[in-house]
Structures are given as C-alpha cells and as structure tokens.
Protein backbone atom coordinates (compact mmCIF):
# COMPACT_ATOMS: atom_id res chain seq x y z
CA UNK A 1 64.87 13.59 28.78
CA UNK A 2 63.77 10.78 26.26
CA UNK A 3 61.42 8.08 27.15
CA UNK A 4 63.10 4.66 27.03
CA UNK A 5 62.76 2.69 24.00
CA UNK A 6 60.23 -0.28 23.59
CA UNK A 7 61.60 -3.72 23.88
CA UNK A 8 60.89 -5.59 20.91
CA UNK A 9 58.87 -8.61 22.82
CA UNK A 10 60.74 -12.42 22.41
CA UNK A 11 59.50 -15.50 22.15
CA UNK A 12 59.47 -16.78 25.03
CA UNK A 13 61.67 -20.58 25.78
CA UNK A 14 58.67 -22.50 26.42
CA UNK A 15 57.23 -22.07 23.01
CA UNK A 16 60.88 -22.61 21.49
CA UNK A 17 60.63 -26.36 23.39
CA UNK A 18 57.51 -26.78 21.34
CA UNK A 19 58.27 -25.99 17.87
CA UNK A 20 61.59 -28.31 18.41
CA UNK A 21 59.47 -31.02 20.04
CA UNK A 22 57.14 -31.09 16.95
CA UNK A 23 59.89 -31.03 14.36
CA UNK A 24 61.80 -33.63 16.30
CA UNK A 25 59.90 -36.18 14.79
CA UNK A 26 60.95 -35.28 11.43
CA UNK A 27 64.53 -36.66 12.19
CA UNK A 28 63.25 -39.89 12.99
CA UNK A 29 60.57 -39.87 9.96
CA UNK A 30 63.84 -39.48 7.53
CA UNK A 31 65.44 -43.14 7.13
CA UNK A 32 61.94 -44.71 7.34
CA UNK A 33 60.75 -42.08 4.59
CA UNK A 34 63.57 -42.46 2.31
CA UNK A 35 62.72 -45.85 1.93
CA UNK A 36 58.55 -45.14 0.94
CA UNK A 37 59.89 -42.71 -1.30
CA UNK A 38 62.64 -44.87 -3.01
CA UNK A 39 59.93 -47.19 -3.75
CA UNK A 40 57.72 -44.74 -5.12
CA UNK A 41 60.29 -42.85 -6.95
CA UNK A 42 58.77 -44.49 -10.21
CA UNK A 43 55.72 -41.94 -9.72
CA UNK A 44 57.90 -39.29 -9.92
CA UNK A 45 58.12 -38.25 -6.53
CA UNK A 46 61.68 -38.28 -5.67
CA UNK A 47 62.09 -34.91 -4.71
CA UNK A 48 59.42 -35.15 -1.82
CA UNK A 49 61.70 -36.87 0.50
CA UNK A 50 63.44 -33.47 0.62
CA UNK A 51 60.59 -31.65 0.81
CA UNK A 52 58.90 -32.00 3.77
CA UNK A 53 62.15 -31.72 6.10
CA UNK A 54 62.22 -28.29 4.56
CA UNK A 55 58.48 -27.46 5.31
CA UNK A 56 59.17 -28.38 9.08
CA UNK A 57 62.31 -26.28 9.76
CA UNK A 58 60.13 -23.38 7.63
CA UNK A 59 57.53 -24.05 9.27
CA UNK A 60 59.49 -23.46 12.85
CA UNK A 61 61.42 -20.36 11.83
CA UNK A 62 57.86 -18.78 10.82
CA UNK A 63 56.03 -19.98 14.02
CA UNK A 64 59.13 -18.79 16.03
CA UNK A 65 59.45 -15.21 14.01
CA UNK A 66 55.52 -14.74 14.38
CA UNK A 67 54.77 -15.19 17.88
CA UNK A 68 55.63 -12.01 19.68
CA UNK A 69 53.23 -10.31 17.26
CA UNK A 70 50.98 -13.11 15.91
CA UNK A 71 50.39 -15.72 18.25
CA UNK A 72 47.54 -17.24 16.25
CA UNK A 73 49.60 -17.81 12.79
CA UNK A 74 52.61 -19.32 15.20
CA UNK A 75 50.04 -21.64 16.86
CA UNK A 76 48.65 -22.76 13.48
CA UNK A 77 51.56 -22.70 12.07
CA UNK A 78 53.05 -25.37 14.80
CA UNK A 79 49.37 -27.31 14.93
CA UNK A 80 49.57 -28.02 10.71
CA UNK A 81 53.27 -29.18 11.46
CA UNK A 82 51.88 -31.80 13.83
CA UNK A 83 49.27 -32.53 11.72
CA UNK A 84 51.82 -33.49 8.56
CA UNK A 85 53.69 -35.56 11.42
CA UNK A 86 51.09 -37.39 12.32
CA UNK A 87 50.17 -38.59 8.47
CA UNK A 88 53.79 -39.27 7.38
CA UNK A 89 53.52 -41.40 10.41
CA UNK A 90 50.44 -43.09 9.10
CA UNK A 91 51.90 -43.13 6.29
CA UNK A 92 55.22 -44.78 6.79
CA UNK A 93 54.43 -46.82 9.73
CA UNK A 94 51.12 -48.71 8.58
C-alpha cells in the first residue's frame, strides 16, 4: 500500500487578514492621490496614479503565494507594502 500524499501547506486566514488590512489603505489613498497626481501630471507622472494600486495587489498575491514555503519574502513583502502606505500617506496628507 502507498503512503498518503503530502498536503501542499496553505496559508493560513490570519495572514490573509493581514495582507488585506495593509492594502486596504490603498482604496482610501486613491481619490486623495488622483488629485496629487493630477497636479503633478505636468512632470510627467501621470501614469503613477495607476501604478502603485498595482504594486499593492502584486505585492499581496506574492506575499500570499510565498508564505507556505517562504515566510520571510511574504513578511517583507507585506512590511515594504506598509512602508509605501505610510509615505503616500505623508505624502498626500501633509
């Protein structure tokens, strides 16, 4: 008889709950950056309002893929998304 085949291991829910809570800000950042970058668009920087949504959700679907087998690069991964929330904050809100 065959030995039973290895479970793939999941991420588990509670880590799920923290890549959304860190890319929830990033819905709120939207209006309030569309505006920053509307003003700026003379620099030539129009396509950065569409940029860093991107990075976030990116961001979370690496974090999320990684951390069965890589819980470092997840963790980073989810620390340099706070990180970039925390200065478009800055940036936007001061």
């Amino acid at each position: 008889m065959a030995p039973a085949p290895l479970r793939e291991p999941r991420t588990p829910w509670w880590f799920i709950v923290i890549i959304l809570l860190v890319a929830l800000p990033t819905v709120t950042f939207i209006p309030q950056a569309a505006d920053v970058v509307e003003q700026a668009r003379w620099l030539g920087t129009a396509y950065m309002g569409w940029l860093y949504p991107a990075y976030v959700v990116i961001s979370g679907i690496c974090a999320w893929m990684c951390y069965p087998r890589r819980r470092a690069l997840a963790w980073i991964l989810v620390a340099l998304v706070l990180l970039t929330d925390i200065g478009l904050f800055l940036t936007v809100a001061l």
